[in-house]
N, C-alpha and C. Protein backbone atom coordinates (compact mmCIF):
# COMPACT_ATOMS: atom_id res chain seq x y z
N UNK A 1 111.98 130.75 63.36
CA UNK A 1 111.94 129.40 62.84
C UNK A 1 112.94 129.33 61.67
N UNK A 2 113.51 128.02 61.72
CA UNK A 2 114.57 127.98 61.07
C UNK A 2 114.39 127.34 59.45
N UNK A 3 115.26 127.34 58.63
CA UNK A 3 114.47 126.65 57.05
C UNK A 3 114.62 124.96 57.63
N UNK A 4 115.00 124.51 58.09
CA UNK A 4 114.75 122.90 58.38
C UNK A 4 113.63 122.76 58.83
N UNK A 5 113.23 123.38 59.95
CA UNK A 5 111.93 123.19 60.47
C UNK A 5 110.83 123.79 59.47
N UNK A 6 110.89 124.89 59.06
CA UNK A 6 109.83 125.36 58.02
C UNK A 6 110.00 123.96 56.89
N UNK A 7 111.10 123.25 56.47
CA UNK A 7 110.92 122.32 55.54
C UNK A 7 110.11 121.18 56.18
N UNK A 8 110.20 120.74 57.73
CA UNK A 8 109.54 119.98 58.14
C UNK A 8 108.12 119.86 58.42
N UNK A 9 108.07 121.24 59.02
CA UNK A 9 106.43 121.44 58.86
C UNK A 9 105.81 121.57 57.64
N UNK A 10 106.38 121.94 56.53
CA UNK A 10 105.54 121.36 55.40
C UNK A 10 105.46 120.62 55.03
N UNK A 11 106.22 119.65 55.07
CA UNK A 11 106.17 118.25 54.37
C UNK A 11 105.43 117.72 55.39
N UNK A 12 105.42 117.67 56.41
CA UNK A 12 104.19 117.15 57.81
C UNK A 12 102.72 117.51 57.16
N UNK A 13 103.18 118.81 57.20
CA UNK A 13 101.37 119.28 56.40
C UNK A 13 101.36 118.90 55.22
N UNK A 14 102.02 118.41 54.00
CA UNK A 14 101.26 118.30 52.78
C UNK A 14 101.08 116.75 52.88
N UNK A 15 102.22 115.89 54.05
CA UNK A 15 101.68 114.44 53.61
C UNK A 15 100.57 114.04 54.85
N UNK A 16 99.99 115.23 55.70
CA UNK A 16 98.80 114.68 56.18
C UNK A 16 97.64 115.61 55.30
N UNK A 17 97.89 116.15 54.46
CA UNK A 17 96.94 116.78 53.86
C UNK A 17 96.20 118.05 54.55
N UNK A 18 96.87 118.46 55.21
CA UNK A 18 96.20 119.72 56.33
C UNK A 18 95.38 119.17 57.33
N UNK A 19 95.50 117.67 57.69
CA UNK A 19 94.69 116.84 58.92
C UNK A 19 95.53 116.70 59.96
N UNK A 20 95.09 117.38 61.07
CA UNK A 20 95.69 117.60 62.19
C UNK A 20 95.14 116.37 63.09
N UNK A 21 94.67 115.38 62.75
CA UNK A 21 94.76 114.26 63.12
C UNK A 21 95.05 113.28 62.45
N UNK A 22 95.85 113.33 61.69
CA UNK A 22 96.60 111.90 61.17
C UNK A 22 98.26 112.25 61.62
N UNK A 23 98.56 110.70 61.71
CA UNK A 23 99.62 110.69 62.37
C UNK A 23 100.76 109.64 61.28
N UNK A 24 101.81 109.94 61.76
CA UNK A 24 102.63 109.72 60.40
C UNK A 24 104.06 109.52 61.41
N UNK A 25 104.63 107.94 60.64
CA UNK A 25 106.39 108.21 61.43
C UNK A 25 106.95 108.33 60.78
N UNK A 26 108.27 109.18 61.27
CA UNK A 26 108.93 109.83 61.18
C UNK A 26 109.69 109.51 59.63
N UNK A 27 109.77 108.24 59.04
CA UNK A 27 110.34 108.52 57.67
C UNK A 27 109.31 108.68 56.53
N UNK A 28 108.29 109.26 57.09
CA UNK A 28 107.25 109.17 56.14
C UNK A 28 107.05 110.73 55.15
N UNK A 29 107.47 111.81 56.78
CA UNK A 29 107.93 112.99 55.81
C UNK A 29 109.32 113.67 56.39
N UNK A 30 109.96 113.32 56.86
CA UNK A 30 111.08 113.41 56.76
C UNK A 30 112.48 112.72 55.61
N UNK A 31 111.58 112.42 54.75
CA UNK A 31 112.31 111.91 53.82
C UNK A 31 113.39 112.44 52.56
N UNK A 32 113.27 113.70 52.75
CA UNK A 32 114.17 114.70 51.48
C UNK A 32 115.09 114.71 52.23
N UNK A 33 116.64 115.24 50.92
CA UNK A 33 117.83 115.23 51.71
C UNK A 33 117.74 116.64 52.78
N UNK A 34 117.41 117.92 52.67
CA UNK A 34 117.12 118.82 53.65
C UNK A 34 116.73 118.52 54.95
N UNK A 35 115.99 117.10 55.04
CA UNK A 35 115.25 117.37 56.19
C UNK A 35 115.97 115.80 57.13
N UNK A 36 117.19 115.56 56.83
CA UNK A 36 117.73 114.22 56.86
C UNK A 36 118.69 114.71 58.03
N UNK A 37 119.03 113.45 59.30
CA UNK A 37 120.63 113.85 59.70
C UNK A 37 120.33 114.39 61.12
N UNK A 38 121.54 114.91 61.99
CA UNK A 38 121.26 115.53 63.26
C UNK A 38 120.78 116.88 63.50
N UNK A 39 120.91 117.48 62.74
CA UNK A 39 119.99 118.92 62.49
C UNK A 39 118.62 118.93 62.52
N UNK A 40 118.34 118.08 61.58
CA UNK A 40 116.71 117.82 60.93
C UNK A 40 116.23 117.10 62.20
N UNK A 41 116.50 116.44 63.20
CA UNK A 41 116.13 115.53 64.42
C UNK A 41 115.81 116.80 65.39
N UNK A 42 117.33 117.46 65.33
CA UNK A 42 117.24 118.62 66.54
C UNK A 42 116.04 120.12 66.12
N UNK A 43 115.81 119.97 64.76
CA UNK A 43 114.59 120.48 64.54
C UNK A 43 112.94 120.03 64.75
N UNK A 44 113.01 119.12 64.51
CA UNK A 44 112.00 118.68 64.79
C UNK A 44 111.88 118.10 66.17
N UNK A 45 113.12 117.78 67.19
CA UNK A 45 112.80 117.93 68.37
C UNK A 45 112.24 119.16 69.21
N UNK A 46 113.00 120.51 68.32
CA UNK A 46 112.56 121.97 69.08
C UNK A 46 110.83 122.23 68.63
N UNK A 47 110.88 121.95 67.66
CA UNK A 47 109.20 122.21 66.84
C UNK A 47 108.28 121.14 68.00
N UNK A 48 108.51 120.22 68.77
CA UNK A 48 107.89 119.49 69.14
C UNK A 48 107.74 120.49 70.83
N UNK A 49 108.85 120.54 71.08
CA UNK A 49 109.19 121.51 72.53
C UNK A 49 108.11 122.87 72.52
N UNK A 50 108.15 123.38 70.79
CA UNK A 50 107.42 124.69 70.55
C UNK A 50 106.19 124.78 70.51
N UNK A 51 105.61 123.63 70.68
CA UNK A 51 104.22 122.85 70.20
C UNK A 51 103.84 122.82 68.96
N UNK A 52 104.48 122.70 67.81
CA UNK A 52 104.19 122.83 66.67
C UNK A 52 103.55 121.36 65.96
N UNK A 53 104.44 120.46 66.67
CA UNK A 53 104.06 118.76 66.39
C UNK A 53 104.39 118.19 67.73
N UNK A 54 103.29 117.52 67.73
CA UNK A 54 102.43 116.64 68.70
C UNK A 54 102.98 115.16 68.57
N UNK A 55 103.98 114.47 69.46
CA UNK A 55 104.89 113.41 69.33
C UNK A 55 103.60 112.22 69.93
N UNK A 56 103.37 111.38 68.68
CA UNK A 56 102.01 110.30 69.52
C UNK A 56 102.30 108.27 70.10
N UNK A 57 103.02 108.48 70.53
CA UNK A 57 103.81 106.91 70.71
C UNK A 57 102.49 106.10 70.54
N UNK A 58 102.26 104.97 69.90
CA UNK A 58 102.40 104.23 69.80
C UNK A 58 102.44 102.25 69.63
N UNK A 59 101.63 101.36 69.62
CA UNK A 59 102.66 100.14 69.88
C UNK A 59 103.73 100.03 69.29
N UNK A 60 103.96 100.36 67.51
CA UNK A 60 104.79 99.83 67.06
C UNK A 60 106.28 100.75 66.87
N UNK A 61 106.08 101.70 66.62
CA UNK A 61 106.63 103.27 66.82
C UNK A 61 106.02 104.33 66.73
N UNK A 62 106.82 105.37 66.84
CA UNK A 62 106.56 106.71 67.62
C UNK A 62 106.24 107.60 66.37
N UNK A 63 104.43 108.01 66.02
CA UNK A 63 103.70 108.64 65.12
C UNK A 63 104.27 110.52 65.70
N UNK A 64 103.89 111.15 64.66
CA UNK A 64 103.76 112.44 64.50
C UNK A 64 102.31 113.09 63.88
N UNK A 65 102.15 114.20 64.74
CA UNK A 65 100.91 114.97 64.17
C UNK A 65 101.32 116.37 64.11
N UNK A 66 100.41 116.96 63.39
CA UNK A 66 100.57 118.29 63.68
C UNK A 66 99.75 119.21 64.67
N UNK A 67 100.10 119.70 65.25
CA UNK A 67 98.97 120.85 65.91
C UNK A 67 98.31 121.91 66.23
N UNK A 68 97.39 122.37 66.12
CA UNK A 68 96.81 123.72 66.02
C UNK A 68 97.79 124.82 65.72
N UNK A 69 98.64 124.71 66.23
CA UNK A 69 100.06 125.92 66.25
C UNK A 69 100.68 125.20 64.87
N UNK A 70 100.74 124.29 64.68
CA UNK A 70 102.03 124.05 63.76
C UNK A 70 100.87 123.97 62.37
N UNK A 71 99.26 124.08 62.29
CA UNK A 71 98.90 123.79 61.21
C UNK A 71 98.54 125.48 60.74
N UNK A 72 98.72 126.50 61.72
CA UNK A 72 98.49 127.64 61.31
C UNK A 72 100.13 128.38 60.33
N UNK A 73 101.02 127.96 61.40
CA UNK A 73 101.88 128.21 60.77
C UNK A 73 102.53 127.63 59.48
N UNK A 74 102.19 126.58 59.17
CA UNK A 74 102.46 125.90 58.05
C UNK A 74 101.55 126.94 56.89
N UNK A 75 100.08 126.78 57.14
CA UNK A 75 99.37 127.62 55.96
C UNK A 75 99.74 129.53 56.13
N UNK A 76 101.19 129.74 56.88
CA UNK A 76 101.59 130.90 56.60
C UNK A 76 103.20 130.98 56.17
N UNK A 77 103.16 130.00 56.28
CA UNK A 77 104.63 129.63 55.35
C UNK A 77 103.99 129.56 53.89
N UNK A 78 102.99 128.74 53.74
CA UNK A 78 102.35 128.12 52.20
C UNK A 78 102.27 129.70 51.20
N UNK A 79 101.78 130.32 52.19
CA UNK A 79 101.35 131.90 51.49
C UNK A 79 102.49 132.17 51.49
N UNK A 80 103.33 132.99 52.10
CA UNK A 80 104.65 133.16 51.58
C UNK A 80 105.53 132.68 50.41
N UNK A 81 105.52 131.68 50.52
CA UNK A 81 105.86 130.90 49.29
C UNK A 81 105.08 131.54 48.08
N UNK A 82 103.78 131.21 48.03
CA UNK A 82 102.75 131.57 46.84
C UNK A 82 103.64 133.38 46.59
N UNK A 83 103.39 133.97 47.73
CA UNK A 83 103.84 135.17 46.75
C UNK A 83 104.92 135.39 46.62
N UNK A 84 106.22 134.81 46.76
CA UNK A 84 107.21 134.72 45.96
C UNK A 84 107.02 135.02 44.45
């Protein structure tokens, strides 16, 4: 996993609060300059392919969740970080 996607899955997890059922679009945590642009898309398209986030359409646009896979790995990125 790459640092775009590790930036994405955390910001996924800290602005649903570790709730793997809330759903959130896409400028809601994709919003830092890191996680901006055709990279940050093609990351978070592969994280979606990897099952990490759960793509939830919709009426008005196209929500994001996280999922079982992507909320474990997020709280093992979080630790990493901590022991830095």
């Amino acid at each position: 996993m790459n640092e775009i996607q590790k930036a994405i899955l955390v910001n996924l997890c800290s602005k649903t609060k570790g709730s793997k059922g809330s759903h959130l679009p896409k400028p809601y945590f994709m919003n830092k300059p890191q996680t901006q642009g055709r990279k940050a898309d093609r990351a978070l398209r592969e994280l979606i392919a990897l099952g990490y986030i759960k793509k939830h359409p919709t009426g008005g646009e196209t929500t994001y969740e996280l999922d079982e896979r992507g909320f474990e790995a997020c709280r093992k990125i979080r630790e990493q970080r901590k022991a830095r």
